[in-house]
Protein backbone atom coordinates (compact mmCIF):
# COMPACT_ATOMS: atom_id res chain seq x y z
CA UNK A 1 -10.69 29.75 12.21
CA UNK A 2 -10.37 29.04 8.56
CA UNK A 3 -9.60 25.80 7.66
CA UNK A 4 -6.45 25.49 5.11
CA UNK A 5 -7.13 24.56 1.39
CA UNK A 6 -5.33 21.43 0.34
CA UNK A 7 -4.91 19.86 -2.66
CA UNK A 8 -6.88 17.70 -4.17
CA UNK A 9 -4.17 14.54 -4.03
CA UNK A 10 -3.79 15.25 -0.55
CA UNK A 11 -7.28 15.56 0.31
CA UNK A 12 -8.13 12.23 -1.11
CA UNK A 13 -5.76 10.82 0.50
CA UNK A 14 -7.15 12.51 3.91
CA UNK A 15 -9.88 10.96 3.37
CA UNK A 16 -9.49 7.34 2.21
CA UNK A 17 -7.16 6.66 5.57
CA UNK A 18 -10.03 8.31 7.54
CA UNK A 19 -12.68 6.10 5.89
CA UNK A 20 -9.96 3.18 6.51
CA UNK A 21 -9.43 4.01 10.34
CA UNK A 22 -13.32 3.74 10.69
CA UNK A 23 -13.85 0.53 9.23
CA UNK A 24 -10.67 -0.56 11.01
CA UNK A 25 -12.52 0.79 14.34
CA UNK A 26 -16.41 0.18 13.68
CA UNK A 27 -16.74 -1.56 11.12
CA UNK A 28 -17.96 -0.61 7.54
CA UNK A 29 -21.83 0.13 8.91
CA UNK A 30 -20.21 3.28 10.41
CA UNK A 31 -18.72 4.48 7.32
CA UNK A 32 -20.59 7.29 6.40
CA UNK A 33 -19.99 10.93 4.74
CA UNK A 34 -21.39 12.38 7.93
CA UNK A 35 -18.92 10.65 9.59
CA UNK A 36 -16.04 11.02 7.80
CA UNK A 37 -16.80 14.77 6.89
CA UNK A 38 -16.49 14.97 10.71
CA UNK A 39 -12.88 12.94 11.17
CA UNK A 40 -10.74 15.05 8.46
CA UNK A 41 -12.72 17.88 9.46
CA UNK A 42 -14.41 19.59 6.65
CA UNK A 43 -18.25 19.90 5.45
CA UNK A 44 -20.24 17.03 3.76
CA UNK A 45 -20.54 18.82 0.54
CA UNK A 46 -16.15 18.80 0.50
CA UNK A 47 -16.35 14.82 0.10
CA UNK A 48 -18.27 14.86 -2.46
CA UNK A 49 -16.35 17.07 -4.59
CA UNK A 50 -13.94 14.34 -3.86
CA UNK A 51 -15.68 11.11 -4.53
CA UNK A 52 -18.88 11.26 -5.99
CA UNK A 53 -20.10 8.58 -3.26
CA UNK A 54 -19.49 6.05 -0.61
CA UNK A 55 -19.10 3.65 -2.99
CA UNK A 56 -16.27 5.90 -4.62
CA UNK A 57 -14.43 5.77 -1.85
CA UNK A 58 -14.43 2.01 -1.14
CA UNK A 59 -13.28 1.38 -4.31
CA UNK A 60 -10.22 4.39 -3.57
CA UNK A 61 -9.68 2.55 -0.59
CA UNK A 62 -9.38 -0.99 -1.81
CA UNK A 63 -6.73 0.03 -4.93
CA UNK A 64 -5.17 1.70 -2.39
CA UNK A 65 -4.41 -1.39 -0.06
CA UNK A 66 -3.44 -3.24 -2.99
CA UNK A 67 -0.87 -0.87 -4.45
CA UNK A 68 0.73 -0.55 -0.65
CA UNK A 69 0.86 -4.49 -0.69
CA UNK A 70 1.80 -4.78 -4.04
CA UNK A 71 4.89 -2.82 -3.18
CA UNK A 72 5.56 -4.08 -0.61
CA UNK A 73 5.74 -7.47 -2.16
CA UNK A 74 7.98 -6.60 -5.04
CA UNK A 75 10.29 -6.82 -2.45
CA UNK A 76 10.81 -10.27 -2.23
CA UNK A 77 13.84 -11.73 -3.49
CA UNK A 78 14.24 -13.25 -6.85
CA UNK A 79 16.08 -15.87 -5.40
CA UNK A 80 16.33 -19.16 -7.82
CA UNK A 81 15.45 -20.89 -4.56
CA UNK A 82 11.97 -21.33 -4.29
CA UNK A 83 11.78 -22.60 -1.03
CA UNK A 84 13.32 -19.02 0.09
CA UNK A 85 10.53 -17.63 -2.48
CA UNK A 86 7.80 -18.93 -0.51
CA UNK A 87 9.46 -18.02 2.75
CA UNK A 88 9.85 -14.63 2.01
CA UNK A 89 6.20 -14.26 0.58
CA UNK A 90 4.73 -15.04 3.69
CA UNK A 91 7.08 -13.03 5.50
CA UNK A 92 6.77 -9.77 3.32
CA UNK A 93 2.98 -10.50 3.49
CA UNK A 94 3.22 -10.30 7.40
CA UNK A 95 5.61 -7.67 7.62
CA UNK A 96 3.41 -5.33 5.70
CA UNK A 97 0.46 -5.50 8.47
CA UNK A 98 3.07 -5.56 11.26
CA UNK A 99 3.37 -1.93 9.87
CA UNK A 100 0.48 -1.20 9.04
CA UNK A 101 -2.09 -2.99 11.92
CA UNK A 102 -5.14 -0.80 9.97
CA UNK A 103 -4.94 -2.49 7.21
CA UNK A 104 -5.83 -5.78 8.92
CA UNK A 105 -9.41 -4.45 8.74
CA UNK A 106 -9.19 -5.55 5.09
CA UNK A 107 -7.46 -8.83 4.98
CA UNK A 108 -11.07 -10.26 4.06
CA UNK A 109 -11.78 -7.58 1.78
CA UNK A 110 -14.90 -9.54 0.31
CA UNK A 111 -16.43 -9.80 3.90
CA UNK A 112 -15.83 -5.90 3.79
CA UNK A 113 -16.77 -5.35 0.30
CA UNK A 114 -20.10 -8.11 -0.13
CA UNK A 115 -22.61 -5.41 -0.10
CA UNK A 116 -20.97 -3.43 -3.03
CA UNK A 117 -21.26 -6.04 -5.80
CA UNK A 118 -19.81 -3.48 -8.32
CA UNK A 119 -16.61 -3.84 -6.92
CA UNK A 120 -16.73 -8.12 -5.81
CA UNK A 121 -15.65 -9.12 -8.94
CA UNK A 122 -12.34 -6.94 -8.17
CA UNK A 123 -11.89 -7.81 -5.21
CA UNK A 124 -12.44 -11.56 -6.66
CA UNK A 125 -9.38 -10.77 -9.34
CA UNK A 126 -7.08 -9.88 -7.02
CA UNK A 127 -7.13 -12.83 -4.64
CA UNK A 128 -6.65 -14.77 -7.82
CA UNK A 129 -3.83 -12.99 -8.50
CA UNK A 130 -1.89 -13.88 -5.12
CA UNK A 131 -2.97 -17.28 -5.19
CA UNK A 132 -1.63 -17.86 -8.32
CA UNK A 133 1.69 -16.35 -7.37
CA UNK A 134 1.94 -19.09 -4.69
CA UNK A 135 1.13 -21.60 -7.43
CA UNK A 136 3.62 -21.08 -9.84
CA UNK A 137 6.30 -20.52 -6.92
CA UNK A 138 5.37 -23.87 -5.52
CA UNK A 139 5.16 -25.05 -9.40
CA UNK A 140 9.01 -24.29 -9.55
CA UNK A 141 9.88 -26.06 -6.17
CA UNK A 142 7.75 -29.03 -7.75
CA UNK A 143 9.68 -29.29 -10.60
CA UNK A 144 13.08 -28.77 -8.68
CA UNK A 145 12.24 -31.35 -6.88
CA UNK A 146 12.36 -29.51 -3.70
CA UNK A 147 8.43 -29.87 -3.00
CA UNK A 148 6.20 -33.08 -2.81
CA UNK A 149 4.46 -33.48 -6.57
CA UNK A 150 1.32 -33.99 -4.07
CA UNK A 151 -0.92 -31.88 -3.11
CA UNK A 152 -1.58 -30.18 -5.96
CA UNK A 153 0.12 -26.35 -6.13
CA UNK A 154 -2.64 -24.82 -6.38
CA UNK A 155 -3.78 -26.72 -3.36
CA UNK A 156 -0.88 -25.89 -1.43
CA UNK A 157 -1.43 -22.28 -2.20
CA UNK A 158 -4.78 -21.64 -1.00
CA UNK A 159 -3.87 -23.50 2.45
CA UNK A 160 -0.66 -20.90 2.35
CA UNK A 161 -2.82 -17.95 0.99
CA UNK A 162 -5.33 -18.98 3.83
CA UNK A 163 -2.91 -19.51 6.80
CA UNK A 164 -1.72 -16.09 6.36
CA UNK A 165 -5.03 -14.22 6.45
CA UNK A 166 -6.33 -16.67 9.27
CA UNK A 167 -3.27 -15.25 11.18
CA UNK A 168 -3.82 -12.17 10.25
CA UNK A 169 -7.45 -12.31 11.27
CA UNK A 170 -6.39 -13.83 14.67
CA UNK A 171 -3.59 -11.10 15.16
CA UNK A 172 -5.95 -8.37 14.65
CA UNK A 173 -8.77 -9.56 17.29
CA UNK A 174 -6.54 -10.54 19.98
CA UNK A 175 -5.51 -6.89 19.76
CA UNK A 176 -2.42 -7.63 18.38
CA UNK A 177 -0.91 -8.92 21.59
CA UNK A 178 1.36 -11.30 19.64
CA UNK A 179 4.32 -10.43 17.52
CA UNK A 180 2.68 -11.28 13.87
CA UNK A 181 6.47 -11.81 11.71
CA UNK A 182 7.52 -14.19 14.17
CA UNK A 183 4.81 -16.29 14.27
CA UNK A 184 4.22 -16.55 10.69
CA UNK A 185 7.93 -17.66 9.97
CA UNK A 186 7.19 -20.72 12.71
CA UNK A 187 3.89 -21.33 10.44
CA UNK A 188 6.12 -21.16 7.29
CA UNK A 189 8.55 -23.28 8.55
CA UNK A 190 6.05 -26.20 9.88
CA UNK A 191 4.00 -25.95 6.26
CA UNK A 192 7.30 -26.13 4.38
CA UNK A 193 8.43 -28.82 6.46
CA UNK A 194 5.31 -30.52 5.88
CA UNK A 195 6.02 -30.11 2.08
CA UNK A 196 9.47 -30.74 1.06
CA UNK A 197 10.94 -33.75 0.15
CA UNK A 198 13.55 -33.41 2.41
């Protein structure tokens, strides 16, 4: 039976959420061409006219979990209420793996990604990024008045930033028995507590 041509956008796309479901699976040792020529069901030699190599294709794969969360993110209200801000960050953040559980597999993207040193530095960038998000959100609750001047915001950030992907993480092994949104607004709401001045 022949196998139908698609094009090249599509193809690509085959491929990246095929080399995404096996590291979501197996890990990223079993990401191979082999292997992935074998899950979207054309030859080797079709990949490569593709992605020139493996390495190609983690780097596909990690702008295109970035650009998914990124949009999804843009969602969050503009709210002059920072408080709210921070609530819906961690919110939108869960809700994005609550529909889409693969992803999970690359909530610690530099654990996935600390063989390829060509691409750590951005992978590296974009936690920045987020983290400084959280900063200047908790910056504007700081100067509102509406969050303790101590910690630091950049210290309350990464122990946001890093609540969320511990969750995450935890969500993912226990084979995401729990319900993920629900339990991350009772995390928001005991670190803001913690926080606020009132």
């Amino acid at each position: 039976m022949k196998l139908q041509r698609l094009d090249t956008e599509t193809r690509q796309k085959q491929i990246i959420e095929a080399a995404l479901a096996i590291i979501h699976q197996h890990g990223l040792a079993k990401l191979t061409i082999k292997e992935l020529a074998k899950r979207v069901n054309i030859s080797e030699q079709a990949i490569y006219r593709h992605f020139e190599n493996k390495l190609a294709i983690l780097k596909a794969l990690l702008l295109t979990f970035n650009q998914a969360l990124h949009q999804q993110l843009t969602s969050i209200t503009t709210s002059e209420d920072p408080i709210a801000r921070i609530r819906a960050l961690i919110r939108e953040h869960l809700n994005f793996f609550a529909r889409h559980p693969e992803m999970a597999a690359l909530v610690y993207p530099e654990e996935v990604f600390q063989t390829e040193p060509v691409i750590s530095g951005q992978v590296q960038e974009t936690i920045e990024k987020r983290i400084q998000t959280i900063t200047e959100i908790i910056e504007q609750a700081q100067a509102k008045g509406k969050i303790k001047k101590e910690p630091k915001a950049e210290s309350l950030a990464l122990i946001i930033f890093g609540a969320i992907r511990i969750l995450i993480t935890q969500w993912r092994f226990s084979g995401l028995s729990f319900d993920l949104v629900q339990k991350g607004e009772e995390i928001a709401t005991d670190l803001l507590y913690l926080i606020q001045t009132t």
